[in-house]
C-alpha atoms as a PDB file:
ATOM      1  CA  UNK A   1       0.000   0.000   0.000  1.00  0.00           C
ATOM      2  CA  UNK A   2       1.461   3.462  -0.903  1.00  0.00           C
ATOM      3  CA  UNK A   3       2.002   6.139   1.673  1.00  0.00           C
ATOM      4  CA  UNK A   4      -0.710   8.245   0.455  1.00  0.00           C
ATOM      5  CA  UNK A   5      -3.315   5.565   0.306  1.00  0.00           C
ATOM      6  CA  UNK A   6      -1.822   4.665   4.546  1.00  0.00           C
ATOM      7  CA  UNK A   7      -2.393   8.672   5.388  1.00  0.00           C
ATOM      8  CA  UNK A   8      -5.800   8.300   3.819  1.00  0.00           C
ATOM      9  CA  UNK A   9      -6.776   5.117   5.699  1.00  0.00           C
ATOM     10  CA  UNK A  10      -5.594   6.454   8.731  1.00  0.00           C
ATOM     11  CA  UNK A  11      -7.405   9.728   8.630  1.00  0.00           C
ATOM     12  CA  UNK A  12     -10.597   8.361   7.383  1.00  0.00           C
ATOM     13  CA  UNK A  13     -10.149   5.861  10.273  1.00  0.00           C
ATOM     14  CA  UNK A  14      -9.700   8.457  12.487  1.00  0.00           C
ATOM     15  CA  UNK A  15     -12.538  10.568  11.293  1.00  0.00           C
ATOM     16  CA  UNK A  16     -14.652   7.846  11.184  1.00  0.00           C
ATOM     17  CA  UNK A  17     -13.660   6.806  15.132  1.00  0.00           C
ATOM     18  CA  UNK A  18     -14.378  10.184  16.375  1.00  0.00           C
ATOM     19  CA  UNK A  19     -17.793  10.378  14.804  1.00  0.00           C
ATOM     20  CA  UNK A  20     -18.851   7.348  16.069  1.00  0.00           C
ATOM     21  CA  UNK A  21     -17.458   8.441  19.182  1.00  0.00           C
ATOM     22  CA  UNK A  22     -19.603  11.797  19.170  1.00  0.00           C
ATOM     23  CA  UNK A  23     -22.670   9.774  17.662  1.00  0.00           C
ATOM     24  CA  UNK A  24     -22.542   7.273  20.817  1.00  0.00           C
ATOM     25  CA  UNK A  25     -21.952   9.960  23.283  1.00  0.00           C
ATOM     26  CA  UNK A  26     -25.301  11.839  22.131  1.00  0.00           C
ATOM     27  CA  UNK A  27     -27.146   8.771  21.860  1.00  0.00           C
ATOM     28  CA  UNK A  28     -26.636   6.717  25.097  1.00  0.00           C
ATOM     29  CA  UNK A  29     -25.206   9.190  27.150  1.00  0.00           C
ATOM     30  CA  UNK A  30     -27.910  10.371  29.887  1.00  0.00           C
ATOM     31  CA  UNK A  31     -30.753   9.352  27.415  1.00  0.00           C
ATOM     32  CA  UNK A  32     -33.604   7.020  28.082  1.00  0.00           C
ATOM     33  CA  UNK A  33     -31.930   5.046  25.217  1.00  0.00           C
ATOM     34  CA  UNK A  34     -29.205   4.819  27.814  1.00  0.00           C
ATOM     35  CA  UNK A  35     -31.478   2.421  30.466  1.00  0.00           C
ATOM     36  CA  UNK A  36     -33.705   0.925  27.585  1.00  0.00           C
ATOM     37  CA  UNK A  37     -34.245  -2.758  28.467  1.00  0.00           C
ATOM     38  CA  UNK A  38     -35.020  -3.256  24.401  1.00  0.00           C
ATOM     39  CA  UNK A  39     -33.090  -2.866  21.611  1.00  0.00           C
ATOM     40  CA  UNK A  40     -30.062  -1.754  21.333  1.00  0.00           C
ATOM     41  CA  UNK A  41     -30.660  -1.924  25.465  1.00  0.00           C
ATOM     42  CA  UNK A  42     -27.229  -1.196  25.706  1.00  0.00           C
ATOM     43  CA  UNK A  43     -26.264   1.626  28.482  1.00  0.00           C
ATOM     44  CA  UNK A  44     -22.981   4.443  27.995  1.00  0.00           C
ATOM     45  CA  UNK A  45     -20.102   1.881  29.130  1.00  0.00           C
ATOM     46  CA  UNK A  46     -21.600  -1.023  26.531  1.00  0.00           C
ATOM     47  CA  UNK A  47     -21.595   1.288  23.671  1.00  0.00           C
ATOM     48  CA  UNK A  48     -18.367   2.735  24.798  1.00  0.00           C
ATOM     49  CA  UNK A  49     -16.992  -0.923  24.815  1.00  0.00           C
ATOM     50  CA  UNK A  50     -17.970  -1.462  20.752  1.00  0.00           C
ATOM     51  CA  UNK A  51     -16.217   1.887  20.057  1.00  0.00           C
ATOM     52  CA  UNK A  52     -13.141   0.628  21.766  1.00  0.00           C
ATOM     53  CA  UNK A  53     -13.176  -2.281  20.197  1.00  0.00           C
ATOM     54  CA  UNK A  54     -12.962  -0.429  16.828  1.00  0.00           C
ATOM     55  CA  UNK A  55     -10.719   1.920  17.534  1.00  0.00           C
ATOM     56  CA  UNK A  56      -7.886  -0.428  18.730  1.00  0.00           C
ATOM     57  CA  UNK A  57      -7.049  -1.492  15.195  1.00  0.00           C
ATOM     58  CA  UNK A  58      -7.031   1.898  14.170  1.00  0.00           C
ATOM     59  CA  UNK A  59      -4.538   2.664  17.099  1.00  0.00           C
ATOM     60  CA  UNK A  60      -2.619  -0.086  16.206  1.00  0.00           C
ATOM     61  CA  UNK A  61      -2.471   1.079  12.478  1.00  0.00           C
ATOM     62  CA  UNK A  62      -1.195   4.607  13.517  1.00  0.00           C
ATOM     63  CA  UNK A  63       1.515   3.160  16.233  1.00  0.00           C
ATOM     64  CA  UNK A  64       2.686   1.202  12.523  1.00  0.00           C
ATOM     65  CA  UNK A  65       2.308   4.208  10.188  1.00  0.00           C
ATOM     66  CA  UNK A  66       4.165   6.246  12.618  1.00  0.00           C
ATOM     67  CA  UNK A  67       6.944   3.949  13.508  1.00  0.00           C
ATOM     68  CA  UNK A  68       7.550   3.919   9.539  1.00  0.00           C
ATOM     69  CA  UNK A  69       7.804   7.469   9.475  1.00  0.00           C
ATOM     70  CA  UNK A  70      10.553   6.949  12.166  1.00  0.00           C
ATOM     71  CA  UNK A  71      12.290   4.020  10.528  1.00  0.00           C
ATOM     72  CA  UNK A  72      12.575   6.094   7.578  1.00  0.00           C
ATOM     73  CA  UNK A  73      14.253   8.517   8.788  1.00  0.00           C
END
């Protein structure tokens, strides 16, 4: 993969994590969605879990992009 196609991946990723972030934050947070016992029934720390659980790879990609850089020189 080229270095311009990595920087876009990574950004988009990035992007992507944050508005899910801010999406999950205004949905669950303090809502009545937030202590729902039906669907999604899934309170602040659950959702908060599924966005970690994305954005690890996309951690893990940056730590390897930037490292790279480094390597580089």
């Amino acid at each position: 993969m080229s270095r311009r196609t990595q920087s876009v991946v990574l950004v988009g990723g990035w992007i992507f994590s944050i508005a899910l972030f801010v999406f999950m934050y205004v949905t669950y947070y303090g809502t009545k969605l937030s202590y729902s016992q039906k669907f999604p029934g899934m309170p602040f720390y659950g959702a908060m879990t599924w966005w970690f659980f994305f954005t690890i790879p996309v951690i893990g990609f940056t730590w390897g992009y930037f490292n790279d850089l480094k390597n580089r020189g």
